[in-house]
C-alpha atoms as a PDB file:
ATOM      1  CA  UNK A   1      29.405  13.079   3.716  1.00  0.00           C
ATOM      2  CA  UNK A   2      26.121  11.238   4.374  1.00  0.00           C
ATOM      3  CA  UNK A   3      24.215  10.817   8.038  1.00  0.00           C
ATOM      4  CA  UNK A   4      22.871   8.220   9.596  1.00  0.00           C
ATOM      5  CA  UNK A   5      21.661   7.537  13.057  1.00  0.00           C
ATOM      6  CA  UNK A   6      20.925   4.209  14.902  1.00  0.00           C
ATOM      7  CA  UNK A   7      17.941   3.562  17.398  1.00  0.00           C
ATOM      8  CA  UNK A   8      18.786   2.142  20.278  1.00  0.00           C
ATOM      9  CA  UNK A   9      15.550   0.629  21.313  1.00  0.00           C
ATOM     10  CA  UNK A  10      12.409   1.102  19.722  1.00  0.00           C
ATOM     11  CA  UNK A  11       9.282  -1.705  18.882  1.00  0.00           C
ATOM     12  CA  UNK A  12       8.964  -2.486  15.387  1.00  0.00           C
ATOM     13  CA  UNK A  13       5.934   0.235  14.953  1.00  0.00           C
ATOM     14  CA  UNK A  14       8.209   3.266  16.717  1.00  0.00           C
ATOM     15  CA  UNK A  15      10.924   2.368  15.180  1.00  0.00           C
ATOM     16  CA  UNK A  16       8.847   2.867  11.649  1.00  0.00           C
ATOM     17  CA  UNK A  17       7.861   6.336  12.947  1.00  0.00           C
ATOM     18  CA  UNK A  18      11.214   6.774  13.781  1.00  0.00           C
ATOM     19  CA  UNK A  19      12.174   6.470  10.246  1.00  0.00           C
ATOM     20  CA  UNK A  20      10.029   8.633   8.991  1.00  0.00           C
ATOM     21  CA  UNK A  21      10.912  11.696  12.043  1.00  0.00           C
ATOM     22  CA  UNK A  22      14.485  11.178  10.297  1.00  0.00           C
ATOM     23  CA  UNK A  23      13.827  11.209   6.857  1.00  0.00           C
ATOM     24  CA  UNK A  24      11.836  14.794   7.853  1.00  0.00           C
ATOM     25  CA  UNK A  25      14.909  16.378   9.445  1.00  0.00           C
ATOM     26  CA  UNK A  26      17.046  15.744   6.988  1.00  0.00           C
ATOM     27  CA  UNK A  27      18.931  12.330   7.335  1.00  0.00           C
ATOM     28  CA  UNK A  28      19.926  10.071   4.888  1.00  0.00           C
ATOM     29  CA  UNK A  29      19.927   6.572   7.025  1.00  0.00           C
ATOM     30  CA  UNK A  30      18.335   4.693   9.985  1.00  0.00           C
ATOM     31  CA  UNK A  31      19.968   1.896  11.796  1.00  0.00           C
ATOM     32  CA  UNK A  32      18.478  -1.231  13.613  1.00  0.00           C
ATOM     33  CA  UNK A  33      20.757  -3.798  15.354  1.00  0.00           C
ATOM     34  CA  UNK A  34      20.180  -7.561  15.402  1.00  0.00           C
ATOM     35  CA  UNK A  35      19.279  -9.121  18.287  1.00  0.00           C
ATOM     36  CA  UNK A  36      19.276 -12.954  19.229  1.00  0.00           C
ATOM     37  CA  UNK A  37      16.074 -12.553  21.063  1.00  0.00           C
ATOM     38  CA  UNK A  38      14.851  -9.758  20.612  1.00  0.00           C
ATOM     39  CA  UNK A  39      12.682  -7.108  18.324  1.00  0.00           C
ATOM     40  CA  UNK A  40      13.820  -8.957  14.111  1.00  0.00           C
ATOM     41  CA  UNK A  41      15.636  -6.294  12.419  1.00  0.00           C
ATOM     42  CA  UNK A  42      14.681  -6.751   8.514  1.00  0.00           C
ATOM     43  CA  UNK A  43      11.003  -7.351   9.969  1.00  0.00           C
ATOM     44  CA  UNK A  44      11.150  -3.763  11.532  1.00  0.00           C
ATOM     45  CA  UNK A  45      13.238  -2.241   8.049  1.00  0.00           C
ATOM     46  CA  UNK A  46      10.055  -3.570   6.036  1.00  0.00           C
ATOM     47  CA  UNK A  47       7.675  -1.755   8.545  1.00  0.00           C
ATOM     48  CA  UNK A  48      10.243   1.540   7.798  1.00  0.00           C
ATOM     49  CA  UNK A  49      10.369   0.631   4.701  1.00  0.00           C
ATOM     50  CA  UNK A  50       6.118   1.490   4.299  1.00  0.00           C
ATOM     51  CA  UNK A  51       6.205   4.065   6.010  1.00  0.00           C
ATOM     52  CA  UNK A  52       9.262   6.445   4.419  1.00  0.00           C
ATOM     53  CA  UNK A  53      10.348   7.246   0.774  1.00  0.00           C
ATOM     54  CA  UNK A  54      13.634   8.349   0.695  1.00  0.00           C
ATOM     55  CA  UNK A  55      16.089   7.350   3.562  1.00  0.00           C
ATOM     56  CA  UNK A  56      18.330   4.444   3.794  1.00  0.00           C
ATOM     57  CA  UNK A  57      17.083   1.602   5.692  1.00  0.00           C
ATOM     58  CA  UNK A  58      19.912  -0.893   7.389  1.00  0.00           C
ATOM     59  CA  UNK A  59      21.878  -3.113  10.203  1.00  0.00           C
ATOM     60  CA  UNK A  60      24.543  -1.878  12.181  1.00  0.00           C
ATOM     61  CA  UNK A  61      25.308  -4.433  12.357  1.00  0.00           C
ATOM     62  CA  UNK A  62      24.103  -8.035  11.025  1.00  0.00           C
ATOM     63  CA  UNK A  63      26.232 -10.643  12.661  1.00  0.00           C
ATOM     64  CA  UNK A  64      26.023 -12.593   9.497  1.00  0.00           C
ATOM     65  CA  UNK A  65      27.954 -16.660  10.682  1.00  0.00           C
ATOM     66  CA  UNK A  66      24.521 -16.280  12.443  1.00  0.00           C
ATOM     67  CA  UNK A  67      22.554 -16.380   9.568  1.00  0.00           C
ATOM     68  CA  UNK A  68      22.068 -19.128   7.012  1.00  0.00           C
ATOM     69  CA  UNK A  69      22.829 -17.401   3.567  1.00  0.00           C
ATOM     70  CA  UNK A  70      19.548 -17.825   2.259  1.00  0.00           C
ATOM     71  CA  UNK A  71      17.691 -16.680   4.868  1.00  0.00           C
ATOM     72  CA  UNK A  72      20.018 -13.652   5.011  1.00  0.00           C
ATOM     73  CA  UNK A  73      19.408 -12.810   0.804  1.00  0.00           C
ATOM     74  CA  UNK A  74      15.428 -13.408   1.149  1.00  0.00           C
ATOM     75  CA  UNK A  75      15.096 -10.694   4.227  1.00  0.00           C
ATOM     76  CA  UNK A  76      17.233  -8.094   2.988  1.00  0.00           C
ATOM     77  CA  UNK A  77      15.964  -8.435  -0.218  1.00  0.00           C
ATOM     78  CA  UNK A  78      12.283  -7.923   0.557  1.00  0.00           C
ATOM     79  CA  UNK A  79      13.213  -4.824   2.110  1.00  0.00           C
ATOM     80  CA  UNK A  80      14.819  -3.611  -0.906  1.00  0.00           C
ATOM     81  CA  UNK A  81      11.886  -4.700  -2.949  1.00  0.00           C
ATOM     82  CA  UNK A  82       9.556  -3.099  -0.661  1.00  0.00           C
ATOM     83  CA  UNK A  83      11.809   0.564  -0.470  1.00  0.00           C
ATOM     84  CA  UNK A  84      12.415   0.619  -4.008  1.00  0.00           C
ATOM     85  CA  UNK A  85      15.980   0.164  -3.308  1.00  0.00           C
ATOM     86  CA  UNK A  86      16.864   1.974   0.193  1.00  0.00           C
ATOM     87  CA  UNK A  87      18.304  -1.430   1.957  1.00  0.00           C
ATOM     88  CA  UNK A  88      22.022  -1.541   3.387  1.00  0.00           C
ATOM     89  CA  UNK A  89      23.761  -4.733   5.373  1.00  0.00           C
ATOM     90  CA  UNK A  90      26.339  -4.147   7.677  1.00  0.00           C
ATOM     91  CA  UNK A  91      28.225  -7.073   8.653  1.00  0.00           C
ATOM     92  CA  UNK A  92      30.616  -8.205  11.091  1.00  0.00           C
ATOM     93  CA  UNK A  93      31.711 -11.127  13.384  1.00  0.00           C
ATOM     94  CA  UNK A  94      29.409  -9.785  16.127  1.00  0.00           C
ATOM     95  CA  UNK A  95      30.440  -9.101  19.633  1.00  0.00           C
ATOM     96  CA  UNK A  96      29.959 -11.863  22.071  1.00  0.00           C
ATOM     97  CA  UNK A  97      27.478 -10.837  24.768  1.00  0.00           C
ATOM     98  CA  UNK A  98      25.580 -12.587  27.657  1.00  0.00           C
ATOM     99  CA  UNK A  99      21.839 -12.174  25.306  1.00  0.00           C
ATOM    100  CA  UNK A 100      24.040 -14.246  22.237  1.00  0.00           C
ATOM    101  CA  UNK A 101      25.569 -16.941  24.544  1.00  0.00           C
ATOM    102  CA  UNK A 102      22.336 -17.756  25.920  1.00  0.00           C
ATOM    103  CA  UNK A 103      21.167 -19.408  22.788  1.00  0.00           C
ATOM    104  CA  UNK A 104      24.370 -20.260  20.583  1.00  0.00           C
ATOM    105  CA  UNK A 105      27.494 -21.278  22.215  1.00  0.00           C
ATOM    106  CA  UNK A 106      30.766 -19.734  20.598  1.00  0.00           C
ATOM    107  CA  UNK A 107      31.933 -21.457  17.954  1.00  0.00           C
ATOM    108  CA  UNK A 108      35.535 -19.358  18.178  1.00  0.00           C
ATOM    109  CA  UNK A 109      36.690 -16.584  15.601  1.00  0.00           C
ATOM    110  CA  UNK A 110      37.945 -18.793  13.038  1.00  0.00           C
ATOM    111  CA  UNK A 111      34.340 -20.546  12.238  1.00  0.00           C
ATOM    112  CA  UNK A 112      32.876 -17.382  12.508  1.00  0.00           C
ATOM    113  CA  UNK A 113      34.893 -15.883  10.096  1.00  0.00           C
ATOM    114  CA  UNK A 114      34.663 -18.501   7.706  1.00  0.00           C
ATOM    115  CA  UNK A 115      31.287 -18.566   8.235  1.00  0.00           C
ATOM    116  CA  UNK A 116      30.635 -15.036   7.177  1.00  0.00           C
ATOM    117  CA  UNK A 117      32.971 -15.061   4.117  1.00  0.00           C
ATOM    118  CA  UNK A 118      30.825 -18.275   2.998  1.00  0.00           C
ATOM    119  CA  UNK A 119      27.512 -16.433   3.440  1.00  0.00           C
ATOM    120  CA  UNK A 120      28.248 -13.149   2.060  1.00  0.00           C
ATOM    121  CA  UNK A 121      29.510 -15.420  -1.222  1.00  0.00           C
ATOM    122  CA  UNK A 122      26.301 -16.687  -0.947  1.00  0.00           C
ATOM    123  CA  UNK A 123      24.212 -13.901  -0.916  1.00  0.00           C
ATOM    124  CA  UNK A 124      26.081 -12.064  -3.412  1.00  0.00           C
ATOM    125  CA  UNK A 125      25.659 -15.239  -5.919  1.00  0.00           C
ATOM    126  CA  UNK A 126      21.637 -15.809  -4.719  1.00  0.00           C
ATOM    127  CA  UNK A 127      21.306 -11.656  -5.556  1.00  0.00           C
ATOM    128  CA  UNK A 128      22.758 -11.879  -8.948  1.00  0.00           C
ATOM    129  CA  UNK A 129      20.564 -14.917  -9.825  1.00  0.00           C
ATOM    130  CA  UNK A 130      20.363 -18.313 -11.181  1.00  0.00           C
ATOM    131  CA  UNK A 131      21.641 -20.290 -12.312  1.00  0.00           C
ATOM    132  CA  UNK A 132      23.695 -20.545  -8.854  1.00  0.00           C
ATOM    133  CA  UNK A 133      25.892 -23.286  -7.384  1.00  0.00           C
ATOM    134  CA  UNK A 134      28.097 -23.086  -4.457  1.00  0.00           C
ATOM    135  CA  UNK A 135      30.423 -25.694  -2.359  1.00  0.00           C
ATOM    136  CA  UNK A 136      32.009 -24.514   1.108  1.00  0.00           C
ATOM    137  CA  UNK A 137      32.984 -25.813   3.913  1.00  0.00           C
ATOM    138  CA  UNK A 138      29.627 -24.540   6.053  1.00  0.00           C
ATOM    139  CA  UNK A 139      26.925 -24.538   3.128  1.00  0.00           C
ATOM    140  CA  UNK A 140      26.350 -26.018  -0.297  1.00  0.00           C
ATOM    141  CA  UNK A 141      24.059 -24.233  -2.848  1.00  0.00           C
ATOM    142  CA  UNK A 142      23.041 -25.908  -6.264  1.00  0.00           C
ATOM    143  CA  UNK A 143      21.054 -24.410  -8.810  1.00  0.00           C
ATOM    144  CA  UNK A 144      17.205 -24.008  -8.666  1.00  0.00           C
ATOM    145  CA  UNK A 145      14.277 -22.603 -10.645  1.00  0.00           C
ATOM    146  CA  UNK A 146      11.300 -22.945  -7.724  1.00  0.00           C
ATOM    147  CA  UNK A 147       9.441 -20.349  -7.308  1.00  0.00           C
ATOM    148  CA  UNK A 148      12.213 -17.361  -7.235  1.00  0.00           C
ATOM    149  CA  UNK A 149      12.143 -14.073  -6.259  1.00  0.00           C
ATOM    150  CA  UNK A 150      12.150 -10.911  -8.172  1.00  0.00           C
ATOM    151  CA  UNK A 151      15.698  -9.583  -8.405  1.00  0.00           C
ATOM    152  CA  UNK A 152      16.613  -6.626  -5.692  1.00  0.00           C
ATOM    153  CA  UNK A 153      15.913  -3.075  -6.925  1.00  0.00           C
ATOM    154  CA  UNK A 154      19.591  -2.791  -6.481  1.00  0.00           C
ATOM    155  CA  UNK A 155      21.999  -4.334  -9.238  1.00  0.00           C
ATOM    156  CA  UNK A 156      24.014  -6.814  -8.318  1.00  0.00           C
ATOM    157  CA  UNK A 157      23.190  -6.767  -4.923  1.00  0.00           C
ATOM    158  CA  UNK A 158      21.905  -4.640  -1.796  1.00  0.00           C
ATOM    159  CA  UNK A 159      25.157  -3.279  -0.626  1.00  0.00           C
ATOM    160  CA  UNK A 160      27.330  -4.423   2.239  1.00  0.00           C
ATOM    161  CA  UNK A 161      29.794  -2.670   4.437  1.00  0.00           C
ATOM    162  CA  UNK A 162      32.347  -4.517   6.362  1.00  0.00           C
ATOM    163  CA  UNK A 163      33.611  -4.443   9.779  1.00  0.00           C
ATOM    164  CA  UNK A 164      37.816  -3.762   8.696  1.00  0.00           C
ATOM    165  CA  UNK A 165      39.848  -3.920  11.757  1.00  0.00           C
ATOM    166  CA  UNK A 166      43.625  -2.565  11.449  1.00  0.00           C
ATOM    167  CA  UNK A 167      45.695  -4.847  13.710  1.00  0.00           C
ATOM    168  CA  UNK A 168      48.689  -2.688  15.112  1.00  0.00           C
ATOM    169  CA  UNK A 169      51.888  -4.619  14.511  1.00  0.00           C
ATOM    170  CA  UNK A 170      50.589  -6.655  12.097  1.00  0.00           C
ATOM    171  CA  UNK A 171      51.705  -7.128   7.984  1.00  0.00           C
ATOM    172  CA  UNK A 172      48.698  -8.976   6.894  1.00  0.00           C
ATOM    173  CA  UNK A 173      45.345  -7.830   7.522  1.00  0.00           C
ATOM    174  CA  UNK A 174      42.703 -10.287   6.702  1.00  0.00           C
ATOM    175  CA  UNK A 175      40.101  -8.367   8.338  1.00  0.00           C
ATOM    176  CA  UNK A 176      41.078  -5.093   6.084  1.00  0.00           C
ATOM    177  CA  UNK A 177      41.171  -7.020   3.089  1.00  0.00           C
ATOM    178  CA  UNK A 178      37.594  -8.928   3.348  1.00  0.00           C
ATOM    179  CA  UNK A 179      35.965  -5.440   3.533  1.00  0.00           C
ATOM    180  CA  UNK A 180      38.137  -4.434   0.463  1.00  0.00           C
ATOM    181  CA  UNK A 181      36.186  -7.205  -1.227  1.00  0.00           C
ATOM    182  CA  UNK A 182      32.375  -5.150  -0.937  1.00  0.00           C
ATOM    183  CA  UNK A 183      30.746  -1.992  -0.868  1.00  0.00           C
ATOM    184  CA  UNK A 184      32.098  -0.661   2.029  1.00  0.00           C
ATOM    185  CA  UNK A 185      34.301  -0.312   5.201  1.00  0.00           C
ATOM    186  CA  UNK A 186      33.129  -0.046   9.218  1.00  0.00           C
ATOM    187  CA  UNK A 187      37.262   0.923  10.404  1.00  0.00           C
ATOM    188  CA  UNK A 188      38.419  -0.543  13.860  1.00  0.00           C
ATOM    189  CA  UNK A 189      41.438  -0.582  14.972  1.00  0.00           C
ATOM    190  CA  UNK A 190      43.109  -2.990  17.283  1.00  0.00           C
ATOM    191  CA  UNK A 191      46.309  -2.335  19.498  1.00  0.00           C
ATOM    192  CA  UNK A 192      48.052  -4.514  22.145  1.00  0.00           C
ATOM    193  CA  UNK A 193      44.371  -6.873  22.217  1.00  0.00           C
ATOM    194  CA  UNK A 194      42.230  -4.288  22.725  1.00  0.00           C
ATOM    195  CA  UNK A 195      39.523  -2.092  20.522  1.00  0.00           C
ATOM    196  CA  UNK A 196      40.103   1.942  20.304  1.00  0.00           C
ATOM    197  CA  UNK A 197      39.163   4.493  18.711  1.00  0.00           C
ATOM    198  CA  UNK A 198      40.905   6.066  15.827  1.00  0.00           C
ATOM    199  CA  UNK A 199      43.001   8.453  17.179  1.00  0.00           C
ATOM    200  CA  UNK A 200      42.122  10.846  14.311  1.00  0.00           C
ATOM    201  CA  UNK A 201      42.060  11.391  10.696  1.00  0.00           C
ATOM    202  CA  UNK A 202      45.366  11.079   9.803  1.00  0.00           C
ATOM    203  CA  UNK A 203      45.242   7.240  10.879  1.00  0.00           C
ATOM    204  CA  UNK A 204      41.406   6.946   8.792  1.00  0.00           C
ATOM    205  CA  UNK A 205      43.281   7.957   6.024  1.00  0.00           C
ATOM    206  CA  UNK A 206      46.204   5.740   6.514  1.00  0.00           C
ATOM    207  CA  UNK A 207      43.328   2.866   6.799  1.00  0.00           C
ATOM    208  CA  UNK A 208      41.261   3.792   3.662  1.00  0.00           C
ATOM    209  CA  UNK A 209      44.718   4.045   1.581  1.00  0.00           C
ATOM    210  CA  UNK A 210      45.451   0.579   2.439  1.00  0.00           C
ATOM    211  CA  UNK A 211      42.073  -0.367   1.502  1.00  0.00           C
ATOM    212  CA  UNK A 212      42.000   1.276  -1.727  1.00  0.00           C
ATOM    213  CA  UNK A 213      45.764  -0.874  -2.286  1.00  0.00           C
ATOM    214  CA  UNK A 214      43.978  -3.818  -1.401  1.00  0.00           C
ATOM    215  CA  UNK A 215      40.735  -3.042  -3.872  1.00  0.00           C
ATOM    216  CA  UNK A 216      43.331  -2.058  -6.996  1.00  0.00           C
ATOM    217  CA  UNK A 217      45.267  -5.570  -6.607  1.00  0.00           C
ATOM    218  CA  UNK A 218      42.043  -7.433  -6.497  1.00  0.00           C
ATOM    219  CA  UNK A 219      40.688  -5.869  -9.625  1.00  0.00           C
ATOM    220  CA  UNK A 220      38.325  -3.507  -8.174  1.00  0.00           C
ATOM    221  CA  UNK A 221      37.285  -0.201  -8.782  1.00  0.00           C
ATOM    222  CA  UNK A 222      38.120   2.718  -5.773  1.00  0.00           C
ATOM    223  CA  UNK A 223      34.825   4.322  -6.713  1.00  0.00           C
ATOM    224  CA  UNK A 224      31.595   3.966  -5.506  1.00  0.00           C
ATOM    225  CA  UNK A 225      33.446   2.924  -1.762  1.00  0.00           C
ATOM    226  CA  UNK A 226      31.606   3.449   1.198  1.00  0.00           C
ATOM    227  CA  UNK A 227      33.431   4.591   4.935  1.00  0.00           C
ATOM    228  CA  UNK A 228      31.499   4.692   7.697  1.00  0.00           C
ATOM    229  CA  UNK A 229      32.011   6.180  10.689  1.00  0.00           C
ATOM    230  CA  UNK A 230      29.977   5.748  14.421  1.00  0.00           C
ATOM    231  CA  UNK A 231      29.951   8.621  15.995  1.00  0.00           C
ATOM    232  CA  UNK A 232      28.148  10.529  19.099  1.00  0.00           C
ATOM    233  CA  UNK A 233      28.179  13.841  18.712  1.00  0.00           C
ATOM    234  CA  UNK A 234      25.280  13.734  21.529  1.00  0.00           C
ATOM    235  CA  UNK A 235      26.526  11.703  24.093  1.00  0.00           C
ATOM    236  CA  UNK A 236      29.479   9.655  25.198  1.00  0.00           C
ATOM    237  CA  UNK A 237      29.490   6.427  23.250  1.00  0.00           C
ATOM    238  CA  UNK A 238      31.721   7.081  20.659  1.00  0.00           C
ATOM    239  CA  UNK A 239      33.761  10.224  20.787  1.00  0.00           C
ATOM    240  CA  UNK A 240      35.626  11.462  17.672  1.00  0.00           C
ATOM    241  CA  UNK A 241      38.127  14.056  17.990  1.00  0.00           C
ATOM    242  CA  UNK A 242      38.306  16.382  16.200  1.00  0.00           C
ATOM    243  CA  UNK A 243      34.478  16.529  16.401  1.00  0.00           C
ATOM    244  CA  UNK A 244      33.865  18.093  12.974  1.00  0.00           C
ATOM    245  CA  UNK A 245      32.447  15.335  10.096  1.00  0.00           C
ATOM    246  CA  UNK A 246      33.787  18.141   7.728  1.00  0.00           C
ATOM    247  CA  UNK A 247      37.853  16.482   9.117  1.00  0.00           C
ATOM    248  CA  UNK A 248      37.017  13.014   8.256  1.00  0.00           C
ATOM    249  CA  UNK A 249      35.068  13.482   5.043  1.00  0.00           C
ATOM    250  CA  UNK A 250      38.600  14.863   3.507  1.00  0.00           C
ATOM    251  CA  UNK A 251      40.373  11.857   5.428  1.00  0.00           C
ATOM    252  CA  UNK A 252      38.029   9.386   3.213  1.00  0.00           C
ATOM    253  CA  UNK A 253      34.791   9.098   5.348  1.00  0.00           C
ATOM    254  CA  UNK A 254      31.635   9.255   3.338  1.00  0.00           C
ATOM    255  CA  UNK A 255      28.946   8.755   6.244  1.00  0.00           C
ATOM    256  CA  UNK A 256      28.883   9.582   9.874  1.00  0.00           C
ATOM    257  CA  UNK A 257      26.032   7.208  12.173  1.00  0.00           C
ATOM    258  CA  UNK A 258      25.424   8.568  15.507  1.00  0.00           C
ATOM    259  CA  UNK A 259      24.881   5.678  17.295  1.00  0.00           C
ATOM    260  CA  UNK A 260      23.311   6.565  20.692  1.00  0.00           C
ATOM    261  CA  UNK A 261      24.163   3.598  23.421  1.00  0.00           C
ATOM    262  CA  UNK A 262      23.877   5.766  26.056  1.00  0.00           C
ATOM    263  CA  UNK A 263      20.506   6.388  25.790  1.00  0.00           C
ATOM    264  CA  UNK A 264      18.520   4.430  28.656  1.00  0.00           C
ATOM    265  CA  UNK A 265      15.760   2.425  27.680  1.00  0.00           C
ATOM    266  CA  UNK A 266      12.436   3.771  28.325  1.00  0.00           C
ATOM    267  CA  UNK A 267       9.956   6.732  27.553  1.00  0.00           C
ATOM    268  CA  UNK A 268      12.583   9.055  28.896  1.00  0.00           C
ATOM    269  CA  UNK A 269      15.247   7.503  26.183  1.00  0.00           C
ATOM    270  CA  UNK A 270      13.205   7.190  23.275  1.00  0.00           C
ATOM    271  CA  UNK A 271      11.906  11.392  23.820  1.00  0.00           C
ATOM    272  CA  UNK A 272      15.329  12.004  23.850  1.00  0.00           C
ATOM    273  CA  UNK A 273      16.443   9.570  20.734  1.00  0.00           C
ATOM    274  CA  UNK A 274      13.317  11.816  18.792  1.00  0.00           C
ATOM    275  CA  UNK A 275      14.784  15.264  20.000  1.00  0.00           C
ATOM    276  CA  UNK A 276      18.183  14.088  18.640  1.00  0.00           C
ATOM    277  CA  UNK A 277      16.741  12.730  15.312  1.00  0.00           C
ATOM    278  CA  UNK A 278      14.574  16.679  15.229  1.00  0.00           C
ATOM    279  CA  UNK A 279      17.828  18.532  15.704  1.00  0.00           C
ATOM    280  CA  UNK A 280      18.799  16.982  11.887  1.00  0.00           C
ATOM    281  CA  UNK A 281      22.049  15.782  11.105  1.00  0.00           C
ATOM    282  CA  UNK A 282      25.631  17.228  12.887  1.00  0.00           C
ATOM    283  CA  UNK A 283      26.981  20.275  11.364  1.00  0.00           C
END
């Protein structure tokens, strides 16, 4: 099992010292979130990136329909360039909120699902190099041989973990079987509509099992295969029970993220986010 932590709020420059606090306690990732409008995330991972040697530097999470594809490749892989190969995308549909809705209206599930299958093909096609050529329903890509970019430190690609919900009742599970397709799984589970929690290892292993069915049918090996869990062993947003990472590394997790929502914003918050990140990783 591997830690993480995300930061709530910080500018680009504590954020960076952040970093650097966590790779000194013993961590092994920091988290930004992207915002509409708001502090830009793989800006802030290249100012991390400067200023810290060995953690991981990443989204949780990139709402990547968002994105155009290109744009999406040439950020995250600057910050690989520029950490020697430290950079980690999270991706997901994104949840609707009143600071996304302000800018973009919603173009429904559907678009943004096919929108994020489109540019993750993308990016995975623009990492491995040219010559590339791609025709969707959202974006076309032909070949090119202007002025590229070095390759990521990372072979093919930067990896990406996927937001995998299990749907309760359900046979098929699309969402499940995209994040089968790349480096790694963010499980949700939905029941009757609504998000929970997983109700403990037992169902995590249930999930990764199914993943692991869906990975051998589509060619791919189980091994390296990322699980991530959030977590808050600190606070109240996300409570796992049992509380122990030690129970959900043997049900298939391989890193734990405290993500710290509950944190106010503020002096107060970010002295608190530091005394967290001081205290090292959960035992």
């Amino acid at each position: 099992m591997r830690f993480g932590f995300v930061v709530p709020y910080a500018s680009g420059r504590e954020f960076a010292e952040l970093a650097a606090l966590g790779e000194r306690h013993g961590w092994d990732a920091v988290f930004t979130w992207e915002a509409v409008w708001g502090e830009a995330a793989w800006v802030v991972l290249g100012a991390a990136a400067m200023a810290t040697e060995r953690i991981r530097l990443g989204t949780l999470l990139t709402p990547a329909s968002r994105w155009r594809p290109w744009d999406l490749a040439s950020a995250v892989g600057t910050v690989d360039r520029l950490s020697g190969g430290r950079a980690v995308m999270s991706v997901g549909l994104g949840a609707l909120h009143e600071g996304w809705i302000a800018f973009e209206a919603d173009e429904g599930r559907r678009s943004r699902a096919e929108k994020l299958d489109e540019c993750l093909a993308i990016y995975d096609g623009l990492m491995r190099g040219q010559p590339f050529s791609y025709d969707g329903k959202h974006y076309t890509v032909r070949p090119t041989d202007f002025n590229l970019p070095d390759p990521p430190v990372q072979r093919p690609r930067p990896p990406v973990w996927v937001v995998g919900a299990r749907i309760a009742g359900r046979d098929t599970q699309p969402s499940l079987a995209r994040a089968a397709r790349w480096d790694g799984l963010l499980p949700a589970i939905r029941d009757k509509g609504e998000h929970r929690n997983l109700s403990g290892p037992d169902e995590l292993a249930a999930v990764v099992a199914e993943v692991r069915t869906l990975r051998a049918a589509a060619g791919l090996a189980e091994v390296p295969y990322d699980v991530v869990l959030e977590a808050d062993s600190s606070g109240e947003f996300v409570q796992l029970d049992p509380p122990d990472p030690a129970s959900w590394a043997a049900a298939g997790a391989t890193w734990w993220v405290e993500s710290w929502w509950s944190i106010e914003r503020g002096p107060a918050g970010l002295a608190e986010v530091r005394r967290r990140i001081e205290a090292g990783p959960p035992a």
